[in-house]
PDB file of N, CA and C in Angstrom:
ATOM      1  N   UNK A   1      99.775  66.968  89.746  1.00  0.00           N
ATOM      2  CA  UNK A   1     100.361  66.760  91.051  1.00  0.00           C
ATOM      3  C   UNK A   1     101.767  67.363  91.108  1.00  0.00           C
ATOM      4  N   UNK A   2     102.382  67.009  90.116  1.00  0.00           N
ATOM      5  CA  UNK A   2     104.176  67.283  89.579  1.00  0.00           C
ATOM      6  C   UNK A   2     103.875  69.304  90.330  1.00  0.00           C
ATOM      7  N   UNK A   3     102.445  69.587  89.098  1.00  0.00           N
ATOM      8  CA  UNK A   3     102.592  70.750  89.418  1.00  0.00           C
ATOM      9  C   UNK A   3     102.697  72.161  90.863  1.00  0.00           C
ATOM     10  N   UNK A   4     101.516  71.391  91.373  1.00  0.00           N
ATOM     11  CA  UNK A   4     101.533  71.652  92.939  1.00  0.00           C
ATOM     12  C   UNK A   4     102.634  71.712  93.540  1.00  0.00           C
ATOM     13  N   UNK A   5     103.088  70.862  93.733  1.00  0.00           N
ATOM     14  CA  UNK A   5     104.979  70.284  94.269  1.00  0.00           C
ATOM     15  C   UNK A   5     105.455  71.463  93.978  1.00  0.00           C
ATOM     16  N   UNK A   6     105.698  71.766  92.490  1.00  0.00           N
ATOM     17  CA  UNK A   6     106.531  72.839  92.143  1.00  0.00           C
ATOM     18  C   UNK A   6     106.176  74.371  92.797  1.00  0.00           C
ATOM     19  N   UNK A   7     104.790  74.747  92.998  1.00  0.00           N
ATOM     20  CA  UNK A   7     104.391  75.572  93.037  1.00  0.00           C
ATOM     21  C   UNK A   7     104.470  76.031  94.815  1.00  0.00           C
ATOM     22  N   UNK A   8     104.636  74.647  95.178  1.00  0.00           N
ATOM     23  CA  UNK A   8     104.595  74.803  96.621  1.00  0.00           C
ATOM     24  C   UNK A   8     106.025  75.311  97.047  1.00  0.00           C
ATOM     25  N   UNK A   9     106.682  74.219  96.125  1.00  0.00           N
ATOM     26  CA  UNK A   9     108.256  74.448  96.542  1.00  0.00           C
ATOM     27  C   UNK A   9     108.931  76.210  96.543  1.00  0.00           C
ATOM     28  N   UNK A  10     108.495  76.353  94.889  1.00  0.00           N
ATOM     29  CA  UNK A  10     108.458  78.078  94.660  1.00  0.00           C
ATOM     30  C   UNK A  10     108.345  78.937  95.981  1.00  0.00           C
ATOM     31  N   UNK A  11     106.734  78.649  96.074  1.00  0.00           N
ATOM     32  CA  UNK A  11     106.068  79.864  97.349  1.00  0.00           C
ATOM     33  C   UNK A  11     107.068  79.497  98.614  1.00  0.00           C
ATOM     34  N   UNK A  12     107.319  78.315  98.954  1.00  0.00           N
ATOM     35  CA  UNK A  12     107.973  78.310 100.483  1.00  0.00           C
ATOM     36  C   UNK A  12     109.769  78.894 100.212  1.00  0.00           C
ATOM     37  N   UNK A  13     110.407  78.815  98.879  1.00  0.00           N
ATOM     38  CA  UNK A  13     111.655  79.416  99.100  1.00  0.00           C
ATOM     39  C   UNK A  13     111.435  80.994  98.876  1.00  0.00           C
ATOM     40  N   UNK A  14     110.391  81.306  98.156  1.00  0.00           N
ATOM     41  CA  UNK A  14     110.284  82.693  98.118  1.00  0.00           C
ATOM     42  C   UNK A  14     109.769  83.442  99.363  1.00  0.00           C
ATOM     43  N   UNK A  15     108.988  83.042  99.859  1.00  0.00           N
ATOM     44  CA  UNK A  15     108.414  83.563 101.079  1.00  0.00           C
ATOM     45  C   UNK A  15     109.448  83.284 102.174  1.00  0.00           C
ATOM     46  N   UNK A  16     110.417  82.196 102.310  1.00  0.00           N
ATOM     47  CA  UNK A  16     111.150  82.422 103.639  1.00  0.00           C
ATOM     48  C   UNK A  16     112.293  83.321 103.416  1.00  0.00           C
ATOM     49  N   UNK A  17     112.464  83.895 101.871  1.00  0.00           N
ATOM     50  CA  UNK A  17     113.449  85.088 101.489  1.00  0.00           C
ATOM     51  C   UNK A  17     112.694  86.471 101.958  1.00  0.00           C
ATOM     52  N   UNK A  18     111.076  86.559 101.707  1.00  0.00           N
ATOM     53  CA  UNK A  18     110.619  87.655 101.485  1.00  0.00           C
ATOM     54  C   UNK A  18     110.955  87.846 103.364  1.00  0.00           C
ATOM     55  N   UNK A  19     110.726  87.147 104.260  1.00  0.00           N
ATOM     56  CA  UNK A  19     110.193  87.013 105.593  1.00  0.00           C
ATOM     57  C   UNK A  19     111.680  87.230 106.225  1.00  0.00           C
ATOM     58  N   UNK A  20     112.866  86.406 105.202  1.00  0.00           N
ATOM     59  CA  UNK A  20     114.202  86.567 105.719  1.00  0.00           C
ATOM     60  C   UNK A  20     114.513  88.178 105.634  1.00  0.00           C
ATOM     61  N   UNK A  21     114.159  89.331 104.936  1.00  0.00           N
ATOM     62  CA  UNK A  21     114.548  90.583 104.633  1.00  0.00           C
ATOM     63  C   UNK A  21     113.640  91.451 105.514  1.00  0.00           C
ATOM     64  N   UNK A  22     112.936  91.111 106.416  1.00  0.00           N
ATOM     65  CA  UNK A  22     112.153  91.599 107.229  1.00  0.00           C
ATOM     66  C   UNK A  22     113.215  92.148 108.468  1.00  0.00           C
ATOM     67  N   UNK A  23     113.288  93.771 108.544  1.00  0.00           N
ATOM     68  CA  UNK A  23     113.763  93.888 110.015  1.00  0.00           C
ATOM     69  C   UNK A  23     112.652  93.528 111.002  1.00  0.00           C
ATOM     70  N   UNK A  24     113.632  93.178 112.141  1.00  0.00           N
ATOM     71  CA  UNK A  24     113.345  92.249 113.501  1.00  0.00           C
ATOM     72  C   UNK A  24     111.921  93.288 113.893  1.00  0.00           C
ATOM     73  N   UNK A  25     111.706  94.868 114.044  1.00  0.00           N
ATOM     74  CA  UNK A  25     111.130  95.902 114.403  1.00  0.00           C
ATOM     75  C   UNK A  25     109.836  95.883 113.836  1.00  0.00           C
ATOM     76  N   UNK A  26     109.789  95.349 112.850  1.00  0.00           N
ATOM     77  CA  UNK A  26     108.173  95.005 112.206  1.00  0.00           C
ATOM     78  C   UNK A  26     107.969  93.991 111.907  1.00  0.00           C
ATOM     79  N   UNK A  27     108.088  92.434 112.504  1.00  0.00           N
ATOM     80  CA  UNK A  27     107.728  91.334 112.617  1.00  0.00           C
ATOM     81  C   UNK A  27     106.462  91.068 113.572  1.00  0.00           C
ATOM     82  N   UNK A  28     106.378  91.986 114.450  1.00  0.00           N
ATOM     83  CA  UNK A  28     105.346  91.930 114.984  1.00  0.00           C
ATOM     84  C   UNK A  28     104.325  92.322 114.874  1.00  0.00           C
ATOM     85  N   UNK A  29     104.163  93.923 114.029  1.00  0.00           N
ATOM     86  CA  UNK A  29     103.185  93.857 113.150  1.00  0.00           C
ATOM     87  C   UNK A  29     102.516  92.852 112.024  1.00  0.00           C
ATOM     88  N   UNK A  30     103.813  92.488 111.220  1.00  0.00           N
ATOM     89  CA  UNK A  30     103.170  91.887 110.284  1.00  0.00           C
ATOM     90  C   UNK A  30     102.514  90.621 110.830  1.00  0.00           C
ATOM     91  N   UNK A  31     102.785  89.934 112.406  1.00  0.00           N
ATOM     92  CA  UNK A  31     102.633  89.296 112.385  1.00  0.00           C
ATOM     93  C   UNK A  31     101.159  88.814 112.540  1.00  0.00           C
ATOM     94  N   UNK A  32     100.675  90.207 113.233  1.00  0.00           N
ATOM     95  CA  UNK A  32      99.679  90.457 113.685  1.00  0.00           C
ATOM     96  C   UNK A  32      98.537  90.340 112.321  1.00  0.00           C
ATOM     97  N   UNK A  33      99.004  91.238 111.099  1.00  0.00           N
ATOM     98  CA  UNK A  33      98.153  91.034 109.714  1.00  0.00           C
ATOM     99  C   UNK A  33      98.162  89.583 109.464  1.00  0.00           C
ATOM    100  N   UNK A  34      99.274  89.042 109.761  1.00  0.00           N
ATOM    101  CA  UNK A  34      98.948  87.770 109.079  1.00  0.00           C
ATOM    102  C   UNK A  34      98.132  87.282 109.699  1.00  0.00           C
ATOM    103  N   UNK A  35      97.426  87.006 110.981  1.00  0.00           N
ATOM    104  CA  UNK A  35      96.645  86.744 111.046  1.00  0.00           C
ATOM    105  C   UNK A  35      94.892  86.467 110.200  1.00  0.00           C
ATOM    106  N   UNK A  36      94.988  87.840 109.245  1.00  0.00           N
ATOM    107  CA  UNK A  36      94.010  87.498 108.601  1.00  0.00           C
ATOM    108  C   UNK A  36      94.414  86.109 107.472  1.00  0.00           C
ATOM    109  N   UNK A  37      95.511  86.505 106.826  1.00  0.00           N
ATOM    110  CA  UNK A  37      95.601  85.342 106.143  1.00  0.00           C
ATOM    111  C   UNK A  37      95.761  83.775 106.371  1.00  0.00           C
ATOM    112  N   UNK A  38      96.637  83.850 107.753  1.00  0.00           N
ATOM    113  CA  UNK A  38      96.037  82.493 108.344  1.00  0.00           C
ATOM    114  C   UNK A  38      94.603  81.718 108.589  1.00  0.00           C
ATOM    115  N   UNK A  39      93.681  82.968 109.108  1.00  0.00           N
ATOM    116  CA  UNK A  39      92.486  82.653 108.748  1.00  0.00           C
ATOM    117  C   UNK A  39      91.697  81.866 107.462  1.00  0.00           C
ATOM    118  N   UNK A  40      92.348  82.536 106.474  1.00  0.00           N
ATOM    119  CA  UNK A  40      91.684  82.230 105.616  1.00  0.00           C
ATOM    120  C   UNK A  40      92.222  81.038 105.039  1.00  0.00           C
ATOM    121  N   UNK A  41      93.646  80.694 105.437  1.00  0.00           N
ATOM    122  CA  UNK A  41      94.452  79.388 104.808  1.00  0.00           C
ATOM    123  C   UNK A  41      93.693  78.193 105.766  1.00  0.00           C
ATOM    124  N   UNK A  42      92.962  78.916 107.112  1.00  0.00           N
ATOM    125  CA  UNK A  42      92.189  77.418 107.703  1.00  0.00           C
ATOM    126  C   UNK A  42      91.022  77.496 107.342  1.00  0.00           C
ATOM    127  N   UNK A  43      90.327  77.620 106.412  1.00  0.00           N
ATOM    128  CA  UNK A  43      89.132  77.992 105.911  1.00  0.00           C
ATOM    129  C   UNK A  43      89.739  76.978 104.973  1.00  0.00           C
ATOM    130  N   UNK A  44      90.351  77.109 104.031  1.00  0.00           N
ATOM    131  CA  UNK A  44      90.728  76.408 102.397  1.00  0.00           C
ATOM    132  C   UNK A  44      91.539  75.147 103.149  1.00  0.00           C
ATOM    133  N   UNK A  45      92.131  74.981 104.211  1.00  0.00           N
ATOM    134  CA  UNK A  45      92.538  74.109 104.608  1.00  0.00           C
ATOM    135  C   UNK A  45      91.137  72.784 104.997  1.00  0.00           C
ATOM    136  N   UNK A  46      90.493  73.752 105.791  1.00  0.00           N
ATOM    137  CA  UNK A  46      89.080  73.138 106.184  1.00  0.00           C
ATOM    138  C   UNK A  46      88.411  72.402 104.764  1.00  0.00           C
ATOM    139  N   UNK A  47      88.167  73.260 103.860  1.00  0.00           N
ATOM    140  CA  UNK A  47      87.240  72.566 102.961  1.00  0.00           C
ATOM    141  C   UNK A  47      88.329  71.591 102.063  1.00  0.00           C
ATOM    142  N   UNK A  48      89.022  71.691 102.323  1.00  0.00           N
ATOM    143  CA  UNK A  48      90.524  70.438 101.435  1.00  0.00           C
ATOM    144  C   UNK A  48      90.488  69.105 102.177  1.00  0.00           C
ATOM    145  N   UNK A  49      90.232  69.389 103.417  1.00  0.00           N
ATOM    146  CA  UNK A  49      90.531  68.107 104.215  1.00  0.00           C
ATOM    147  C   UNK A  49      88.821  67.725 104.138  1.00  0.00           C
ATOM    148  N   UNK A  50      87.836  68.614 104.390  1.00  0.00           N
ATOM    149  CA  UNK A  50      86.489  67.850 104.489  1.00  0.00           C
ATOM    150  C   UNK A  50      85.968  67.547 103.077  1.00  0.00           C
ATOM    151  N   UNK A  51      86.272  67.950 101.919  1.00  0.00           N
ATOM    152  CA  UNK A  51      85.368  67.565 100.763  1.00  0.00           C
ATOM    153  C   UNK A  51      86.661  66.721  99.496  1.00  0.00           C
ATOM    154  N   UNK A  52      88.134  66.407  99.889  1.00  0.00           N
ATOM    155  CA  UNK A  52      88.518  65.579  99.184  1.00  0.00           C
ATOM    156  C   UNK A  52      88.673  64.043  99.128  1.00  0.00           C
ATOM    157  N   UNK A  53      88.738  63.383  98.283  1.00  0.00           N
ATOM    158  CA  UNK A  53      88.516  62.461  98.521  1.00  0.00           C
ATOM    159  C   UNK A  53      89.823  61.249  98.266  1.00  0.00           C
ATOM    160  N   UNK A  54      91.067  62.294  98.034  1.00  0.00           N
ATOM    161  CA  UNK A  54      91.877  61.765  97.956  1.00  0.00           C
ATOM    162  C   UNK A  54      93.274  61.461  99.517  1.00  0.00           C
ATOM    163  N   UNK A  55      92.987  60.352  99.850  1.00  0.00           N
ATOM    164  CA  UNK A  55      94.011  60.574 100.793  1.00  0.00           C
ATOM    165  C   UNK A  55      95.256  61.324 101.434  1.00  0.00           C
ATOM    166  N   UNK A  56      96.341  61.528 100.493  1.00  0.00           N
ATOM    167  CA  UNK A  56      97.203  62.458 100.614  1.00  0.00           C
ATOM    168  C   UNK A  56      96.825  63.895 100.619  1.00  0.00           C
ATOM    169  N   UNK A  57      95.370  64.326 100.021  1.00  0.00           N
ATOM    170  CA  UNK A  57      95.353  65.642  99.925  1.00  0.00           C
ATOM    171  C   UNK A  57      94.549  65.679 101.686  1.00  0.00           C
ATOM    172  N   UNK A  58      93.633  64.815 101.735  1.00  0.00           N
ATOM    173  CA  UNK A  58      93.451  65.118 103.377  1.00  0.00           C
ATOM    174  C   UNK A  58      94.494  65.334 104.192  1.00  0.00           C
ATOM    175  N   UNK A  59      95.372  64.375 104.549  1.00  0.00           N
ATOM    176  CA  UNK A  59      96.655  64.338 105.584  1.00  0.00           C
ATOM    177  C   UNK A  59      97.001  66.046 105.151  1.00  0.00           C
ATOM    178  N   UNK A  60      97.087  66.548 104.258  1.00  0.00           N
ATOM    179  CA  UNK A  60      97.773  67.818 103.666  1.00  0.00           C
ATOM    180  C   UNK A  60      96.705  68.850 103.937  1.00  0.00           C
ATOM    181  N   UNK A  61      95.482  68.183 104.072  1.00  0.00           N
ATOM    182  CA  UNK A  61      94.677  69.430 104.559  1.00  0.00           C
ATOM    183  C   UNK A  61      94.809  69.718 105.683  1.00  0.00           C
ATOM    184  N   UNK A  62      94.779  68.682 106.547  1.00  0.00           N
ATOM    185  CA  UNK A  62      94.698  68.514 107.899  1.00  0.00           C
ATOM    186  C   UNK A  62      95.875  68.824 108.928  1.00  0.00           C
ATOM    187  N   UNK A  63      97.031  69.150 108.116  1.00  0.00           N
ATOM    188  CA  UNK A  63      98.751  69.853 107.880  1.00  0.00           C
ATOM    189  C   UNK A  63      98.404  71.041 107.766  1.00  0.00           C
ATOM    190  N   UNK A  64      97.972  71.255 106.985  1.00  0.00           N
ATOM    191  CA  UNK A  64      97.403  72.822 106.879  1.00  0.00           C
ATOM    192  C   UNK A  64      96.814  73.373 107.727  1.00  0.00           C
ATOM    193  N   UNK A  65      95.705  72.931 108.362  1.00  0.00           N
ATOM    194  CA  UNK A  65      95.006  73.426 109.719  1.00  0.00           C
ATOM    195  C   UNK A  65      95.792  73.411 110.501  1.00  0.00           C
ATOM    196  N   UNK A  66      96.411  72.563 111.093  1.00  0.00           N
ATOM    197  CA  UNK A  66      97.425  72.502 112.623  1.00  0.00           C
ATOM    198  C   UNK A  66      98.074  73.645 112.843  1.00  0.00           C
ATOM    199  N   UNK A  67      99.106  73.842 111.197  1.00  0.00           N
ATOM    200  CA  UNK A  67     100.232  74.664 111.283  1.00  0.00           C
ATOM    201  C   UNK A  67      99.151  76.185 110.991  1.00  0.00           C
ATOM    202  N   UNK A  68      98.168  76.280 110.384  1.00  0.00           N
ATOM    203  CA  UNK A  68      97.774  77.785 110.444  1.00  0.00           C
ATOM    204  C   UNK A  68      96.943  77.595 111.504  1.00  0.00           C
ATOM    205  N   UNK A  69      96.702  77.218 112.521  1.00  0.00           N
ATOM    206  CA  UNK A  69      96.222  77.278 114.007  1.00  0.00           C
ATOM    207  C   UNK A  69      97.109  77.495 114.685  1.00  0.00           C
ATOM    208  N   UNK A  70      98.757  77.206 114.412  1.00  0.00           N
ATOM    209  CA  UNK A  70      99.264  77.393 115.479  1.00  0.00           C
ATOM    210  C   UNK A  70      99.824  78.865 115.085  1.00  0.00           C
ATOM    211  N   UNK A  71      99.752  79.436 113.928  1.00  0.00           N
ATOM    212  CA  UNK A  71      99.955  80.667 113.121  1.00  0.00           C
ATOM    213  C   UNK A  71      98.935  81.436 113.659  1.00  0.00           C
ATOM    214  N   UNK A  72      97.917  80.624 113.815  1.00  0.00           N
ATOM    215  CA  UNK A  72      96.974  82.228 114.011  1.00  0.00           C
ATOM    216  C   UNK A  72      97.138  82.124 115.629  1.00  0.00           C
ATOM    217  N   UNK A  73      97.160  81.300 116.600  1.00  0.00           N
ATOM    218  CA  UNK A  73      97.110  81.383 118.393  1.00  0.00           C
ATOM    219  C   UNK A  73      98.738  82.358 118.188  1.00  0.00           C
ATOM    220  N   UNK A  74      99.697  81.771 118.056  1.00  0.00           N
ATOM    221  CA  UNK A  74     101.206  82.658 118.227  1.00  0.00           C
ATOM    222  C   UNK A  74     100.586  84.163 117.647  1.00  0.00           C
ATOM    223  N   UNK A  75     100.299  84.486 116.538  1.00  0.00           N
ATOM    224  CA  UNK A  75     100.018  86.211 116.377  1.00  0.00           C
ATOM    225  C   UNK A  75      99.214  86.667 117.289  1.00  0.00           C
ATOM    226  N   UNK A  76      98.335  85.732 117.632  1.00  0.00           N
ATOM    227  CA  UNK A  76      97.321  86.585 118.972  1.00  0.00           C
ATOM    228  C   UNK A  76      97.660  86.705 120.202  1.00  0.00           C
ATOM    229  N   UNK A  77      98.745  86.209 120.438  1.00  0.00           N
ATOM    230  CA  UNK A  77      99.610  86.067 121.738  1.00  0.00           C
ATOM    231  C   UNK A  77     100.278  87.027 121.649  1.00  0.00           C
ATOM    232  N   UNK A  78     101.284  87.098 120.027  1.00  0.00           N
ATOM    233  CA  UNK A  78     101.843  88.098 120.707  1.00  0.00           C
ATOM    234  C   UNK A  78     101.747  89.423 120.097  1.00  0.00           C
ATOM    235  N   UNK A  79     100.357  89.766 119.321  1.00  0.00           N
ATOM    236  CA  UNK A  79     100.165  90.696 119.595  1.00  0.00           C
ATOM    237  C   UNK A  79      99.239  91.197 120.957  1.00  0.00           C
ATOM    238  N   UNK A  80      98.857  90.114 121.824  1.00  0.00           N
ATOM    239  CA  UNK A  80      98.450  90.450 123.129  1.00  0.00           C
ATOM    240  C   UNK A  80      99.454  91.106 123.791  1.00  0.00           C
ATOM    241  N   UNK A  81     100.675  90.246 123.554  1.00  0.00           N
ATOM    242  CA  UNK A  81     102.072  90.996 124.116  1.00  0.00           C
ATOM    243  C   UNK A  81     102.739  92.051 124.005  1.00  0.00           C
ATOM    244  N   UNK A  82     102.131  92.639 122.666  1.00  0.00           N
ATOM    245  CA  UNK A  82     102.715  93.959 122.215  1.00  0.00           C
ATOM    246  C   UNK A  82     101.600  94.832 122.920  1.00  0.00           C
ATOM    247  N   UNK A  83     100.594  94.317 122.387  1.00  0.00           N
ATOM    248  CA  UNK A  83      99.760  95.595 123.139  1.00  0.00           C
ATOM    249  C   UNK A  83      99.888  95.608 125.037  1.00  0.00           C
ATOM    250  N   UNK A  84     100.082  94.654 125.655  1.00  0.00           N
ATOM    251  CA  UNK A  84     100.209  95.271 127.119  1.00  0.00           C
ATOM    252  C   UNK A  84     101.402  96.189 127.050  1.00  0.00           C
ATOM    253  N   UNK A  85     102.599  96.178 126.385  1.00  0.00           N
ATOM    254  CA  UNK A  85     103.442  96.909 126.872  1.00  0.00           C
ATOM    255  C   UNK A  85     103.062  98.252 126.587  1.00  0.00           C
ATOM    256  N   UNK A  86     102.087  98.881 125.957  1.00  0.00           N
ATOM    257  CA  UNK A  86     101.225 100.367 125.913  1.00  0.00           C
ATOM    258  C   UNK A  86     100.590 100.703 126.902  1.00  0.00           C
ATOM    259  N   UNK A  87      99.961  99.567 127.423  1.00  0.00           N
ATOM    260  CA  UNK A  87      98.827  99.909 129.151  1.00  0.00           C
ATOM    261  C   UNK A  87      99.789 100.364 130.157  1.00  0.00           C
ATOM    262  N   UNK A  88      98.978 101.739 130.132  1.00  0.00           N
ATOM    263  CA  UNK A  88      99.679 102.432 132.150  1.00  0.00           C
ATOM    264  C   UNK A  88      99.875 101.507 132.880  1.00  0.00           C
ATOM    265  N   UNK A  89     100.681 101.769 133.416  1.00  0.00           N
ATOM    266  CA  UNK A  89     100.926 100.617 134.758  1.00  0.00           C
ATOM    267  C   UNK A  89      99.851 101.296 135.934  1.00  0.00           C
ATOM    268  N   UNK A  90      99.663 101.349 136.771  1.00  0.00           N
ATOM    269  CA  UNK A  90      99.228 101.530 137.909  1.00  0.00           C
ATOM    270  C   UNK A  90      99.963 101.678 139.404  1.00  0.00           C
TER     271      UNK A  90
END
């Protein structure tokens, strides 16, 4: 358990460094890729919350889905948003 903690703690200060060095100009791409990986974090989120049997790891699965649902609707928005600004106007 100790270990997880640690491992979690790791990935979230490293990743909000990797995400902090990101110019503003390709955030919206990437944001758009991430989409696949959100996908797949509600997939592993999904089977964490439906096949454990430990309480805390549900609540944590079920944490997991919300926040990569609301990860994957925001990239599809706004890469909806990026792409209208390419369509001819009329």
């Amino acid at each position: 358990m100790l270990e997880n903690l640690i491992v979690f703690i790791l990935a979230s200060i490293i990743g909000s460094e990797v995400i902090s060095k990101v110019p503003q100009t390709l955030h919206t791409p990437l944001m758009s890729g991430s989409n696949a990986v959100s996908g797949i974090t509600m997939v592993g989120a999904l089977v964490v919350a439906g096949m454990v049997a430990d309480q805390w790891a549900m609540i944590l699965g079920v944490v997991a889905l919300v926040v990569a649902t609301i990860n994957v609707v925001g990239g599809f928005l706004v890469t909806d948003r990026m792409l209208q600004m390419f369509k001819r106007k009329e």
